[in-house]
PDB file of N, CA and C in Angstrom:
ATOM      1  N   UNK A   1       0.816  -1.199   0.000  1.00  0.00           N
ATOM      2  CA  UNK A   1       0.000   0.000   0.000  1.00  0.00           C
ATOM      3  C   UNK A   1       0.862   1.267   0.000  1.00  0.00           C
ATOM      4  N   UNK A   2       2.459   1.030   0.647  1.00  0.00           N
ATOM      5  CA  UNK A   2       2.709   2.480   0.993  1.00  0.00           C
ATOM      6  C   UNK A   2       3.845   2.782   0.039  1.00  0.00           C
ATOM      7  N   UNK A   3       3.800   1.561  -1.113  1.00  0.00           N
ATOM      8  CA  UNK A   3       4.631   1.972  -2.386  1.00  0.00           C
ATOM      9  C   UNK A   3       3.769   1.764  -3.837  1.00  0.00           C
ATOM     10  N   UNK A   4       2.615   1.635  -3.752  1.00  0.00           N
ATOM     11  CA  UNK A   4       1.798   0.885  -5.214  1.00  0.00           C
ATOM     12  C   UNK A   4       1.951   2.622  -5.714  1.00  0.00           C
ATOM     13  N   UNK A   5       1.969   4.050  -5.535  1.00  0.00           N
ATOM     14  CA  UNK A   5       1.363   4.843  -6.176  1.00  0.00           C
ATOM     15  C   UNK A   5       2.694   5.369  -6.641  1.00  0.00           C
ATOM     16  N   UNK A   6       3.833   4.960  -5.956  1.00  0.00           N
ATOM     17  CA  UNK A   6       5.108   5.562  -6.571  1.00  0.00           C
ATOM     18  C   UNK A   6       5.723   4.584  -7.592  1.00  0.00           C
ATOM     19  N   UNK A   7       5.254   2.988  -7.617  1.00  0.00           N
ATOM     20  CA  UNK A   7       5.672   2.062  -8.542  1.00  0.00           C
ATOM     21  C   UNK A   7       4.462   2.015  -9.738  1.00  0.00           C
ATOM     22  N   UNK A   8       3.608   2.779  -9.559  1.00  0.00           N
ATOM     23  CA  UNK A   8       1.902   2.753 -10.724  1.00  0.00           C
ATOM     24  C   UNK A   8       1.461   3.525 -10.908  1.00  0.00           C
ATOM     25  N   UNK A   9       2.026   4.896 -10.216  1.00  0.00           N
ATOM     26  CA  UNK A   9       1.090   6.326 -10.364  1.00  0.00           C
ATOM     27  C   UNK A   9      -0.338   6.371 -11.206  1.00  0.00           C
ATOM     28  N   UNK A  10      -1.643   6.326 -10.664  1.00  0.00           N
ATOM     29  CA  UNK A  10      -2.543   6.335 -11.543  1.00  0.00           C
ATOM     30  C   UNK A  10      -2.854   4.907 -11.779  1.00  0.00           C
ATOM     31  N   UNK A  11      -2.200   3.765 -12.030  1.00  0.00           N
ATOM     32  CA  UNK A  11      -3.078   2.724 -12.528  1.00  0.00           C
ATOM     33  C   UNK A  11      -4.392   2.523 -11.310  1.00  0.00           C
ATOM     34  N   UNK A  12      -5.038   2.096 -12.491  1.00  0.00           N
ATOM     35  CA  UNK A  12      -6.703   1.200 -11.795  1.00  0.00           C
ATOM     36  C   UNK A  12      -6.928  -0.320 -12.004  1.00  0.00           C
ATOM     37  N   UNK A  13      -6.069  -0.598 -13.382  1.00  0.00           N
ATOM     38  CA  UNK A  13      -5.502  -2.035 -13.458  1.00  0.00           C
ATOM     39  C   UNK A  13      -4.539  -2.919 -13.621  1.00  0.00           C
ATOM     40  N   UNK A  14      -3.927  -3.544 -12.640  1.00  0.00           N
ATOM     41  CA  UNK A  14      -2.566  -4.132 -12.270  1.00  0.00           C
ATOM     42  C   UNK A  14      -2.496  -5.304 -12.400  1.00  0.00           C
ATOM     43  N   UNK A  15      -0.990  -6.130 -12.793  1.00  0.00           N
ATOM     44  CA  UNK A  15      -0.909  -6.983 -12.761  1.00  0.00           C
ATOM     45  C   UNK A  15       0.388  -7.391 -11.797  1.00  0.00           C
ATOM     46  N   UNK A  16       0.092  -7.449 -10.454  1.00  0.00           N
ATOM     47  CA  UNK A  16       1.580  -8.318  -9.868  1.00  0.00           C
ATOM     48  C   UNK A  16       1.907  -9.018 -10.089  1.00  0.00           C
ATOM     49  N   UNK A  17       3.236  -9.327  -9.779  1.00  0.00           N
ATOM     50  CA  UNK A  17       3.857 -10.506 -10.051  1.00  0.00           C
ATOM     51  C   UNK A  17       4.742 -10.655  -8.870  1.00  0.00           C
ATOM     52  N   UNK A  18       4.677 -11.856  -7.705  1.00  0.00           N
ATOM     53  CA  UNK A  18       5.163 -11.627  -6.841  1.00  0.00           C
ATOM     54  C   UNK A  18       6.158 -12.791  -6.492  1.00  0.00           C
ATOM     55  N   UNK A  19       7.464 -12.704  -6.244  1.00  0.00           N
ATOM     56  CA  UNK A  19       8.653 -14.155  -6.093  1.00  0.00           C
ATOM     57  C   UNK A  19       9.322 -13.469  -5.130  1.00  0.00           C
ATOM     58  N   UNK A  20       8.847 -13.846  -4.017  1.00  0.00           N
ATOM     59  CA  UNK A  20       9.278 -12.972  -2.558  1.00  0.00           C
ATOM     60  C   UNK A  20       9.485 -14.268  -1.978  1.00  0.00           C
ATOM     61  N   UNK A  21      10.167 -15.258  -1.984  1.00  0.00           N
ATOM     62  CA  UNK A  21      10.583 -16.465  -1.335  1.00  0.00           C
ATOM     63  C   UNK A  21       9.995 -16.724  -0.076  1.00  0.00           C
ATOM     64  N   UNK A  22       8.648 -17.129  -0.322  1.00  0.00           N
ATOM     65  CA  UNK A  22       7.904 -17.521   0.745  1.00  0.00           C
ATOM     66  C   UNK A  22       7.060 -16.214   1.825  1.00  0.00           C
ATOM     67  N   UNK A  23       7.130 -14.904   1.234  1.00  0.00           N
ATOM     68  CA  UNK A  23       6.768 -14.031   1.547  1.00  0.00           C
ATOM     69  C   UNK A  23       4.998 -13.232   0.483  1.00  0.00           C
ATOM     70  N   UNK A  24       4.611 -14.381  -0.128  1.00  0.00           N
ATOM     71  CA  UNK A  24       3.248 -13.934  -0.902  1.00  0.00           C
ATOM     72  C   UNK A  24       2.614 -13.335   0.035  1.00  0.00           C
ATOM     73  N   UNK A  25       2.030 -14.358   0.959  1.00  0.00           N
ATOM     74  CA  UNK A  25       1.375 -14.106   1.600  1.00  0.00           C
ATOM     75  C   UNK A  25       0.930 -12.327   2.378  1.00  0.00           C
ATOM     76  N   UNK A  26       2.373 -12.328   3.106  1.00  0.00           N
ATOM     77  CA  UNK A  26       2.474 -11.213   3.482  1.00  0.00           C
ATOM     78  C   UNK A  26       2.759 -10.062   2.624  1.00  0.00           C
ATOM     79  N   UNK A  27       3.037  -9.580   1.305  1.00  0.00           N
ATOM     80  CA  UNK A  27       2.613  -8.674   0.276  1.00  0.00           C
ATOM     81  C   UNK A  27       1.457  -8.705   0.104  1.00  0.00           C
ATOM     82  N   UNK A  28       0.488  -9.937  -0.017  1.00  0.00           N
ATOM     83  CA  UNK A  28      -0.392  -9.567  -0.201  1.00  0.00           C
ATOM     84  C   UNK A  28      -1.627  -8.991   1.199  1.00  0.00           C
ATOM     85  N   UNK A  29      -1.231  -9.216   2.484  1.00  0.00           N
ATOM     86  CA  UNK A  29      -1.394  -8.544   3.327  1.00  0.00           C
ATOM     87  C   UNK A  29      -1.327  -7.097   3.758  1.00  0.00           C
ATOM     88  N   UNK A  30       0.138  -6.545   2.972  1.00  0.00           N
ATOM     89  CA  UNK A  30       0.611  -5.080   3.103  1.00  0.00           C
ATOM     90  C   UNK A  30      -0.316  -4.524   2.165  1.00  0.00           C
ATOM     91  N   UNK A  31      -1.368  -5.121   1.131  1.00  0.00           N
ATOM     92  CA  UNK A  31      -1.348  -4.324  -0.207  1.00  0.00           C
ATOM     93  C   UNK A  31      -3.258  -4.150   0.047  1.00  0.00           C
ATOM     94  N   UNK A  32      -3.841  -4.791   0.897  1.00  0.00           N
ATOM     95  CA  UNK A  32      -5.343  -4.415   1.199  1.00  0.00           C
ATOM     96  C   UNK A  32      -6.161  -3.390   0.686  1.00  0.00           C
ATOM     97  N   UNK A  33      -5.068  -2.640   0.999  1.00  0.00           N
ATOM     98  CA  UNK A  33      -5.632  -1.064   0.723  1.00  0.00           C
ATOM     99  C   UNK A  33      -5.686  -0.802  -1.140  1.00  0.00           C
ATOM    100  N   UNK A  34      -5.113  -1.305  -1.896  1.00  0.00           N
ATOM    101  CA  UNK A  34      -5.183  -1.301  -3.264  1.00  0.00           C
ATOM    102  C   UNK A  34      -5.055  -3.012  -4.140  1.00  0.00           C
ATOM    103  N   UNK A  35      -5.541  -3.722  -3.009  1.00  0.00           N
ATOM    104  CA  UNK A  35      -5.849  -5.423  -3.937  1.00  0.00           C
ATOM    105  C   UNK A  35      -7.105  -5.009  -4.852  1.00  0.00           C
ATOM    106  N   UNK A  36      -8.091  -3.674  -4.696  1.00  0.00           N
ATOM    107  CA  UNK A  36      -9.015  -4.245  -5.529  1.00  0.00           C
ATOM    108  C   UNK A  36      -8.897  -2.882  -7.081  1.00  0.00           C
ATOM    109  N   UNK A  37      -7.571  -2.587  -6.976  1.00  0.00           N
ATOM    110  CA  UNK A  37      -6.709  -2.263  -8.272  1.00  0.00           C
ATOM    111  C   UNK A  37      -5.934  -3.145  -9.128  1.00  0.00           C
ATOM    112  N   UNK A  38      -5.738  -4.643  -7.807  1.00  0.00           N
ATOM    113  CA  UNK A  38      -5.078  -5.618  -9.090  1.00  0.00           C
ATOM    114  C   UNK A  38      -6.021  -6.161  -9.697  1.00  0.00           C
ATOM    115  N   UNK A  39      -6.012  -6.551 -10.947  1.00  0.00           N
ATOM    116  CA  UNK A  39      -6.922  -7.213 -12.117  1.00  0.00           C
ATOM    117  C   UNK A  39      -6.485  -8.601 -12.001  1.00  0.00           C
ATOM    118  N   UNK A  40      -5.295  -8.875 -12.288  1.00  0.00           N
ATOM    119  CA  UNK A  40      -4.451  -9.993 -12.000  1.00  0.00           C
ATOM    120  C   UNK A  40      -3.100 -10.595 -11.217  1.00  0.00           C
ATOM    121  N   UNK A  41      -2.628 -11.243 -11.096  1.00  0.00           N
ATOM    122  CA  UNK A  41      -1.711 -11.491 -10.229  1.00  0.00           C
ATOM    123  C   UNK A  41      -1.117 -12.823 -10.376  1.00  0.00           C
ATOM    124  N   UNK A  42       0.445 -13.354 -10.009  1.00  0.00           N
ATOM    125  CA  UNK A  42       1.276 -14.034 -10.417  1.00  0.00           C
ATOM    126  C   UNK A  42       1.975 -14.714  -9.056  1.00  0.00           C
ATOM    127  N   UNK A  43       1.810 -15.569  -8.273  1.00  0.00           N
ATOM    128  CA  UNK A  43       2.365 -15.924  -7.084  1.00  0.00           C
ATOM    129  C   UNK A  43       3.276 -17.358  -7.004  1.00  0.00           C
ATOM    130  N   UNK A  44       4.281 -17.065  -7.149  1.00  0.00           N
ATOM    131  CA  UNK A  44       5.086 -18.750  -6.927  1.00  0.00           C
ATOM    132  C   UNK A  44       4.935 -18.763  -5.597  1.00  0.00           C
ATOM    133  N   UNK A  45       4.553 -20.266  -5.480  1.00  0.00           N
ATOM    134  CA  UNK A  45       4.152 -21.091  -4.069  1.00  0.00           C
ATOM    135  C   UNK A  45       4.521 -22.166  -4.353  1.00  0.00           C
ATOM    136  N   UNK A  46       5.218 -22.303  -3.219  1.00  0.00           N
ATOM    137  CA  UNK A  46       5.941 -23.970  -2.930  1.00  0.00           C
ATOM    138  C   UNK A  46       4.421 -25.192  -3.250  1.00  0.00           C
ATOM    139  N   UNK A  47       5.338 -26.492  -3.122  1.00  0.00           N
ATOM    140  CA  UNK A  47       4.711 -27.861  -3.506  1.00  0.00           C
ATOM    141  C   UNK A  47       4.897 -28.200  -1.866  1.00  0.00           C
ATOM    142  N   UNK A  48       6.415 -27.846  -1.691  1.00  0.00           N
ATOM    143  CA  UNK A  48       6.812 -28.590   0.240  1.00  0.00           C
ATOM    144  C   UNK A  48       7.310 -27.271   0.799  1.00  0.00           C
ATOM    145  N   UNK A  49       7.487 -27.312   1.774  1.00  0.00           N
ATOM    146  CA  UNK A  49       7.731 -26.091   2.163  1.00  0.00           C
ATOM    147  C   UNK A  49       9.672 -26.339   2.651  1.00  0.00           C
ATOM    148  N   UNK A  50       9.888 -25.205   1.696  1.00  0.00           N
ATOM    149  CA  UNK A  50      11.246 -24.128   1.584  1.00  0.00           C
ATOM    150  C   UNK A  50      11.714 -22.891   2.406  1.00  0.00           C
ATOM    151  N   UNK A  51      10.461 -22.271   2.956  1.00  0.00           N
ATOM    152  CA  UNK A  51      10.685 -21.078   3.669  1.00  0.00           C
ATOM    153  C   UNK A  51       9.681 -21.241   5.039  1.00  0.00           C
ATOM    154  N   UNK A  52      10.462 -20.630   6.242  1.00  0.00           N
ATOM    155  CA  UNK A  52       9.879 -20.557   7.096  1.00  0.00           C
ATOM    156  C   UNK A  52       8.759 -19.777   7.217  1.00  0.00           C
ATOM    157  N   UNK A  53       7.134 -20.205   7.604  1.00  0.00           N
ATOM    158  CA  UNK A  53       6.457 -19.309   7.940  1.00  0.00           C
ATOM    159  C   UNK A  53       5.514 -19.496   6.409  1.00  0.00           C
ATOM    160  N   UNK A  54       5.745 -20.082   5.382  1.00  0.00           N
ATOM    161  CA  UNK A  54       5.459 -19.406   4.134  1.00  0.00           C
ATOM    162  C   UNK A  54       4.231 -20.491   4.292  1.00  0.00           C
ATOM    163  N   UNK A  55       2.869 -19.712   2.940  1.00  0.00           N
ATOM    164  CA  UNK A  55       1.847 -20.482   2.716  1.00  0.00           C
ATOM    165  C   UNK A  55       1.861 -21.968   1.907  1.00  0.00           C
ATOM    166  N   UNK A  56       1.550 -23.178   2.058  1.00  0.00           N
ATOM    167  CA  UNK A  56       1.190 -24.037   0.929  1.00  0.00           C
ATOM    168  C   UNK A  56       0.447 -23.387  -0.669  1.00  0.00           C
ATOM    169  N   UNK A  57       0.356 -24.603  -1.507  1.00  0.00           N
ATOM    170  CA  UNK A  57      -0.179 -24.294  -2.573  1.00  0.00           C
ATOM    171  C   UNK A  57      -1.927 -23.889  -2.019  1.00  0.00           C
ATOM    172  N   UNK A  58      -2.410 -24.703  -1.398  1.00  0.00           N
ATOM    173  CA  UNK A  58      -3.640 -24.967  -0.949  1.00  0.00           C
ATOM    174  C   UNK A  58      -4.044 -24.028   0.055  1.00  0.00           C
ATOM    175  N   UNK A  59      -3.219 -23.532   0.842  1.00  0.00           N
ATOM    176  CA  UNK A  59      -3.471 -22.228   1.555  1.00  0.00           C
ATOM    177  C   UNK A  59      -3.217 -21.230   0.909  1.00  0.00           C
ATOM    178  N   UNK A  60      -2.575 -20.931   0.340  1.00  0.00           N
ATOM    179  CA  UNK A  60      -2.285 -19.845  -0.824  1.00  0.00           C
ATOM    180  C   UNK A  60      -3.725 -19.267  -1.676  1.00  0.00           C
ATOM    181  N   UNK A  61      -4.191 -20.334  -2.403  1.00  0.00           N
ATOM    182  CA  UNK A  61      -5.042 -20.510  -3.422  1.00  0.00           C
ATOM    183  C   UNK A  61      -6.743 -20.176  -1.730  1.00  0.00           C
ATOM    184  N   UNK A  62      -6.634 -20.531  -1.138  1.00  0.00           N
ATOM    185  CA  UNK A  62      -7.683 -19.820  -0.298  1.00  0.00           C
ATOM    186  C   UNK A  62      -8.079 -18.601  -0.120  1.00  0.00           C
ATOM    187  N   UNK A  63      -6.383 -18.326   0.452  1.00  0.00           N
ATOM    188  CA  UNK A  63      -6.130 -17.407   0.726  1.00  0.00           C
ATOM    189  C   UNK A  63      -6.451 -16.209  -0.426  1.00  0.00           C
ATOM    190  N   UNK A  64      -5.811 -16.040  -1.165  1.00  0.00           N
ATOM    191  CA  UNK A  64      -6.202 -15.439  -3.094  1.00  0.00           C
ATOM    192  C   UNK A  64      -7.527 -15.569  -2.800  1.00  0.00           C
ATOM    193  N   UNK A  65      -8.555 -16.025  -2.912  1.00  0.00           N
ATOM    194  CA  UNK A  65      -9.755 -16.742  -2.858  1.00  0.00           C
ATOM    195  C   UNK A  65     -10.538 -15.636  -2.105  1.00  0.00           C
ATOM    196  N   UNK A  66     -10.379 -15.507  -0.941  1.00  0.00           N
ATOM    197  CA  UNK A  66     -10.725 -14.347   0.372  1.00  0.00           C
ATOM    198  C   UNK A  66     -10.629 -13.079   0.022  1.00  0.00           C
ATOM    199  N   UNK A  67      -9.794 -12.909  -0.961  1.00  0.00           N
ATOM    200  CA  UNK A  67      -9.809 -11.847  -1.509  1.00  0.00           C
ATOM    201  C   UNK A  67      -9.858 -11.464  -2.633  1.00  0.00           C
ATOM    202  N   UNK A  68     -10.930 -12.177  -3.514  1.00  0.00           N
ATOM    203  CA  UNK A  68     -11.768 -12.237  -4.664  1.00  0.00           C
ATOM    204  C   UNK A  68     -10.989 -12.289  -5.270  1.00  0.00           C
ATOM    205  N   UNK A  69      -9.852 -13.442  -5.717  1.00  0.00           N
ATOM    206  CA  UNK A  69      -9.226 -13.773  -6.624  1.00  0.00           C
ATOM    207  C   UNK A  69      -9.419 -15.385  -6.948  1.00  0.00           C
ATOM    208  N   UNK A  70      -9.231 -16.043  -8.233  1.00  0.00           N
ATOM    209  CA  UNK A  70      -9.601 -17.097  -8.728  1.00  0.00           C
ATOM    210  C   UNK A  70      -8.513 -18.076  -9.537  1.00  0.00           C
ATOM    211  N   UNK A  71      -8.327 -18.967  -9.005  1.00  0.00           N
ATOM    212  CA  UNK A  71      -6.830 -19.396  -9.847  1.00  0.00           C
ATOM    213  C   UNK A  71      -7.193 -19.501 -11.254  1.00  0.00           C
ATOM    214  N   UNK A  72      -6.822 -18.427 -12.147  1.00  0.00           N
ATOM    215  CA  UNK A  72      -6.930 -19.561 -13.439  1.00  0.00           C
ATOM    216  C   UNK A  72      -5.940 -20.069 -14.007  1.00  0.00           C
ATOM    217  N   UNK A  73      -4.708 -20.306 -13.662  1.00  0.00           N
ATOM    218  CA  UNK A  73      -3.713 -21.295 -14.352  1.00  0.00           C
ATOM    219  C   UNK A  73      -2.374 -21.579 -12.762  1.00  0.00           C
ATOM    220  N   UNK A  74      -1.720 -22.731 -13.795  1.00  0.00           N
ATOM    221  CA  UNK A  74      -0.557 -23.230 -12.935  1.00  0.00           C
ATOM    222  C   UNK A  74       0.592 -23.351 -14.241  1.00  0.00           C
ATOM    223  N   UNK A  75       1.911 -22.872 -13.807  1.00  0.00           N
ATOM    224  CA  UNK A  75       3.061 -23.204 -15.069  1.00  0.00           C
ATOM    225  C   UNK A  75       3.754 -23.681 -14.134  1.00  0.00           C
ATOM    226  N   UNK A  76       4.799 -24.660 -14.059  1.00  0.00           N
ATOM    227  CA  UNK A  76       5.423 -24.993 -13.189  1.00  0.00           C
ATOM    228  C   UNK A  76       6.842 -24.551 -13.120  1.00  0.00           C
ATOM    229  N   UNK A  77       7.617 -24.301 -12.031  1.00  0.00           N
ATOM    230  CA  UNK A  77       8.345 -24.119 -11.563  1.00  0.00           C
ATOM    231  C   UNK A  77       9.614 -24.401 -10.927  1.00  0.00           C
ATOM    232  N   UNK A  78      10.225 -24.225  -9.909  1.00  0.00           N
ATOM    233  CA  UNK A  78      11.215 -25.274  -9.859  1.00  0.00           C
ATOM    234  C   UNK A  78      11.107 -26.371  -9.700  1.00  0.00           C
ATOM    235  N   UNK A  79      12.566 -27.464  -9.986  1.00  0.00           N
ATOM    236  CA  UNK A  79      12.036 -28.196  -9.665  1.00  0.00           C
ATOM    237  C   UNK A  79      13.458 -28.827  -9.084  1.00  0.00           C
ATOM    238  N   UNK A  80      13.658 -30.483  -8.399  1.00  0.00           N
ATOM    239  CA  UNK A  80      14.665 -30.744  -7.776  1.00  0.00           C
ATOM    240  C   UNK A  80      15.202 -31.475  -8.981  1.00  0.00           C
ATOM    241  N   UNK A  81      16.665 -31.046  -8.936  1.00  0.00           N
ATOM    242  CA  UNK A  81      16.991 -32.128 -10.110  1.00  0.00           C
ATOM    243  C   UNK A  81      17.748 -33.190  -9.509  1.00  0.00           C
ATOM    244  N   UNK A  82      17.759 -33.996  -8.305  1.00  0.00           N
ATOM    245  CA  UNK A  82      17.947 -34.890  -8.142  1.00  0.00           C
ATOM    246  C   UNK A  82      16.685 -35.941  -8.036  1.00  0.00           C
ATOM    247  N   UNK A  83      15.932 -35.439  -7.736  1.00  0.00           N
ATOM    248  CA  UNK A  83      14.614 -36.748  -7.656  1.00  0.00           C
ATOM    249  C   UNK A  83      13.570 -36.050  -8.902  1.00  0.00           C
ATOM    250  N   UNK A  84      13.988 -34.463  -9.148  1.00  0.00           N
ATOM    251  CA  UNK A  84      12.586 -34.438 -10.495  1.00  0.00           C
ATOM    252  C   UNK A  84      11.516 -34.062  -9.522  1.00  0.00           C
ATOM    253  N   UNK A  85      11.032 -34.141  -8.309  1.00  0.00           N
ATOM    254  CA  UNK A  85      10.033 -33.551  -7.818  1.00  0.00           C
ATOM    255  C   UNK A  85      10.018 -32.137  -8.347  1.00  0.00           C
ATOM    256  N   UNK A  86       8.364 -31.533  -7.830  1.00  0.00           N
ATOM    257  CA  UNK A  86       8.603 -30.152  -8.396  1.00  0.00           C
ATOM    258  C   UNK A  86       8.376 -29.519  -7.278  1.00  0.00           C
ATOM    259  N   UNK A  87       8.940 -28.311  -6.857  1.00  0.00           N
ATOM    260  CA  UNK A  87       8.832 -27.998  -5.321  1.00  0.00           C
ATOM    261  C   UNK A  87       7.970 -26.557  -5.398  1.00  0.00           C
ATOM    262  N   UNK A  88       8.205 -26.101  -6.677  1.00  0.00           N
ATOM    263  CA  UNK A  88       7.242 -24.681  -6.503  1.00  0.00           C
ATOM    264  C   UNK A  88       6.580 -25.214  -7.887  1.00  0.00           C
ATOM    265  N   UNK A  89       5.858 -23.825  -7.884  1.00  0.00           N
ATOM    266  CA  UNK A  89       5.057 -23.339  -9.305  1.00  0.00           C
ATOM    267  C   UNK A  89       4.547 -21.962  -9.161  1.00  0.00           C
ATOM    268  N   UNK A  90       4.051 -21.520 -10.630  1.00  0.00           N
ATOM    269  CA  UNK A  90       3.734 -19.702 -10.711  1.00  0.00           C
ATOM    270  C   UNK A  90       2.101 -20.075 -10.883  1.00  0.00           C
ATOM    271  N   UNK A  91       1.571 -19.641  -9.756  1.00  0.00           N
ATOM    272  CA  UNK A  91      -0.060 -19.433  -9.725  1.00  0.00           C
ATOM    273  C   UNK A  91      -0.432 -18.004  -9.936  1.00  0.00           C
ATOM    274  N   UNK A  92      -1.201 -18.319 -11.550  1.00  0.00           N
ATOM    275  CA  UNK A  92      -1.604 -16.861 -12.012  1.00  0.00           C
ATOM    276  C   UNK A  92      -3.442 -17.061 -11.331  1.00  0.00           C
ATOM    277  N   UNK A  93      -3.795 -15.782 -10.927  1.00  0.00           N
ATOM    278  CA  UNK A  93      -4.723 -15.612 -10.340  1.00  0.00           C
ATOM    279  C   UNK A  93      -5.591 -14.500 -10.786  1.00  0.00           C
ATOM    280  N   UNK A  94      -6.979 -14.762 -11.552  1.00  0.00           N
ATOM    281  CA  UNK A  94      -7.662 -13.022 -11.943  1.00  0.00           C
ATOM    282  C   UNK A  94      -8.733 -12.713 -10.996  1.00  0.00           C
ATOM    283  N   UNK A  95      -9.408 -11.717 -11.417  1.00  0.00           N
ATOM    284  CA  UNK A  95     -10.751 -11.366 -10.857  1.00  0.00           C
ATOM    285  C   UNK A  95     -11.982 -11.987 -11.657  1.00  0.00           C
ATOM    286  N   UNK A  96     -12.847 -12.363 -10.909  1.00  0.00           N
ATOM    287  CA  UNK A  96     -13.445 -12.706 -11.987  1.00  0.00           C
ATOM    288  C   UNK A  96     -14.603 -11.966 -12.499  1.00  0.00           C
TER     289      UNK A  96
END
């Protein structure tokens, strides 16, 4: 909230994109005051958890949810290259 007008001056429709290593959550907490200026939005979220404190895929996607956002896609993300698991992915999220 207390940087969207010096990084957007004027926009009414936004698209974040947020890779704050386990910190979505809480951007999207700071930003209340202008979430209903984003149109869309971009959140990598872990598969297992990597960062202390940070949301799941499934809490994430609620969470987005609560605040009238809607997953519409998944691209995937990292992944381990010793076993090939995939540990994140980029959850794009609109309004609907």
């Amino acid at each position: 909230d207390q940087v969207i007008d010096e990084v957007a001056p004027g926009a009414r429709r936004m698209f974040l994109k947020m890779d704050t290593q386990g910190y979505e959550r809480a951007v999207l907490e700071g930003a209340e005051g202008c979430l209903g200026r984003i149109a869309a939005m971009q959140a990598e979220v872990s598969l297992v958890p990597l960062y202390a404190g940070e949301s799941g895929l499934c809490e994430f996607i609620s969470f987005a949810a609560e605040r009238g956002f809607e997953l519409a896609g998944i691209d995937p993300g990292f992944t381990d290259a010793a076993t090939g698991r995939m540990l994140q992915v980029d959850c794009i999220f609109v309004r609907p």
